[in-house]
Protein backbone atom coordinates (compact mmCIF):
# COMPACT_ATOMS: atom_id res chain seq x y z
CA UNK A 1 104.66 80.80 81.07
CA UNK A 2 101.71 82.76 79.24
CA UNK A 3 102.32 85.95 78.09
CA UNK A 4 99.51 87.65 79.61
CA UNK A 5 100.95 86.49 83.23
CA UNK A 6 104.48 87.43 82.15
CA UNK A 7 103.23 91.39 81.84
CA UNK A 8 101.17 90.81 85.07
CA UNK A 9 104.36 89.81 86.77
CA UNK A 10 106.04 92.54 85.49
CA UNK A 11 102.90 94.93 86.23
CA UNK A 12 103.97 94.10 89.88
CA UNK A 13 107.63 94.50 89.93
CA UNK A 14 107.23 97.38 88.63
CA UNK A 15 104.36 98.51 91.73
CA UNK A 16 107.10 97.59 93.83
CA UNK A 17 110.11 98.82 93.01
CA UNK A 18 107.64 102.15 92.98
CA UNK A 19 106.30 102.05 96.23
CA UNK A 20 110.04 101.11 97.77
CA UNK A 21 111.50 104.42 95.18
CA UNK A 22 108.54 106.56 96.52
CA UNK A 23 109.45 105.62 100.57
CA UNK A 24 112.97 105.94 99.94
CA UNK A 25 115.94 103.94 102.15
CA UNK A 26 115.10 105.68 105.22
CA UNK A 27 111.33 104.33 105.49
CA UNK A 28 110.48 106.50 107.72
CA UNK A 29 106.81 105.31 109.08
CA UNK A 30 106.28 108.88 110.70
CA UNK A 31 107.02 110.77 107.27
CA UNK A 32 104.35 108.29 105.53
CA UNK A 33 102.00 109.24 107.86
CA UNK A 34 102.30 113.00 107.42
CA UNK A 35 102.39 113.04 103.68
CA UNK A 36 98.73 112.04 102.34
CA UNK A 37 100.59 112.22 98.66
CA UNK A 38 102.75 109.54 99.69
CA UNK A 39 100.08 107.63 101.40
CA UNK A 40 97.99 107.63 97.88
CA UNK A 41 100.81 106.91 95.87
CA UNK A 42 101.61 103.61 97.88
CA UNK A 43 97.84 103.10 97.89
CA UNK A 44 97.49 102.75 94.54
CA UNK A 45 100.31 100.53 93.98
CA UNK A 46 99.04 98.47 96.21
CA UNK A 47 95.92 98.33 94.00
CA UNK A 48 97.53 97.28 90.93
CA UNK A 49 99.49 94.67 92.48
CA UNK A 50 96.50 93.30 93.76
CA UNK A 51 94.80 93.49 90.31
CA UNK A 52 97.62 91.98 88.95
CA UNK A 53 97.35 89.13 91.21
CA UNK A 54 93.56 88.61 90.82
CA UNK A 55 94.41 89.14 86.61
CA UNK A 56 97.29 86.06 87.30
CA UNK A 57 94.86 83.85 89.09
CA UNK A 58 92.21 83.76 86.61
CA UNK A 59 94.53 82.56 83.75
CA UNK A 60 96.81 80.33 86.75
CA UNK A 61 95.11 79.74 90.09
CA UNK A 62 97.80 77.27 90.81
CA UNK A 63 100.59 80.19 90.84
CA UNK A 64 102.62 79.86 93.97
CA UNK A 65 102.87 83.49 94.91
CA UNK A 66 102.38 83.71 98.65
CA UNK A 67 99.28 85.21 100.05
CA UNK A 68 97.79 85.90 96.64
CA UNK A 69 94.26 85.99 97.90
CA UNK A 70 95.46 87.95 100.48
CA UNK A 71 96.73 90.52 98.38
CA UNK A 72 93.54 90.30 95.96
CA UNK A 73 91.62 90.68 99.15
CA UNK A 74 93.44 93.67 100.32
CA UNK A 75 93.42 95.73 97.05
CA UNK A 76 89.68 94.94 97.44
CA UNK A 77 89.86 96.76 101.02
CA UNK A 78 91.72 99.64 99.75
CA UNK A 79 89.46 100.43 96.84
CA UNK A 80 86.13 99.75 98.53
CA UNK A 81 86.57 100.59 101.74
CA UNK A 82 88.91 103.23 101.92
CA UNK A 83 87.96 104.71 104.94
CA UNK A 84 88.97 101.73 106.88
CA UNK A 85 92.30 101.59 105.27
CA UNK A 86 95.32 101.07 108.21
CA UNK A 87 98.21 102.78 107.82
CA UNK A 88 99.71 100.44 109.87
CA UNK A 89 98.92 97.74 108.38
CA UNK A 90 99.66 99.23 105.18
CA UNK A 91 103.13 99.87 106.43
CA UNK A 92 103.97 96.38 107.69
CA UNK A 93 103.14 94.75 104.25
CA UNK A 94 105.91 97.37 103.26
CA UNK A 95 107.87 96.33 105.53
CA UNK A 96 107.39 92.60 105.46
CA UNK A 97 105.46 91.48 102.70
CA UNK A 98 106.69 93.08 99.69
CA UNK A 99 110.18 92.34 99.50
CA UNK A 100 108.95 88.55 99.74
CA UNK A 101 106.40 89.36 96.60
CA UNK A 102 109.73 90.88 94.94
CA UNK A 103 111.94 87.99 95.30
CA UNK A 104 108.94 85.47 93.86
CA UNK A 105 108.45 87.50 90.59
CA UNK A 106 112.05 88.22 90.17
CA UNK A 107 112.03 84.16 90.11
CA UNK A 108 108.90 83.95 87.84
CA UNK A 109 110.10 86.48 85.65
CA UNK A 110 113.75 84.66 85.42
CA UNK A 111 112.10 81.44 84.63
């Protein structure tokens, strides 16, 4: 693997393990709603895993991390058009999504 993706992947662990330290083990939806710091904070994580993904795919397109686009796409959304940004939506990739993106770099990153 190429260095440059190696940091990238590591870029994003390190997003993650954030945003999952900054909603603690309760992940409590109605606390992330009422704290706008919070909110930001998992915001821009969100951002740098995205630009982490769109940094991977130029030097890899052929990456299997699921939903890369997606997530490219949605860092998009949250930096341009943050006043359309769900908090719900937000909070289902949370919930979802990102333990998924976890367990892929964690593999990458073994590799």
């Amino acid at each position: 693997m190429q260095p440059e993706v190696l940091k990238y992947l590591y870029d994003i662990k390190i997003s993650v393990a954030s945003i999952f330290e900054y909603i603690g083990e309760k992940r409590d939806f109605k606390l992330y709603l009422s704290n706008k710091q919070l909110r930001r904070a998992v915001e821009r994580e969100l951002e740098i895993i995205g630009e982490a993904c769109n940094n991977i795919l130029k030097i890899d397109p052929d990456i299997q991390i699921s939903n890369s686009r997606k997530i490219v796409d949605f860092r998009n959304r949250v930096i341009h058009g943050y006043d359309t940004v769900d908090d719900a939506l937000i909070w289902g990739i949370i919930s979802r999504d990102l333990i998924i993106l976890q367990e892929q770099v964690e593999r990458f990153i073994i590799e």
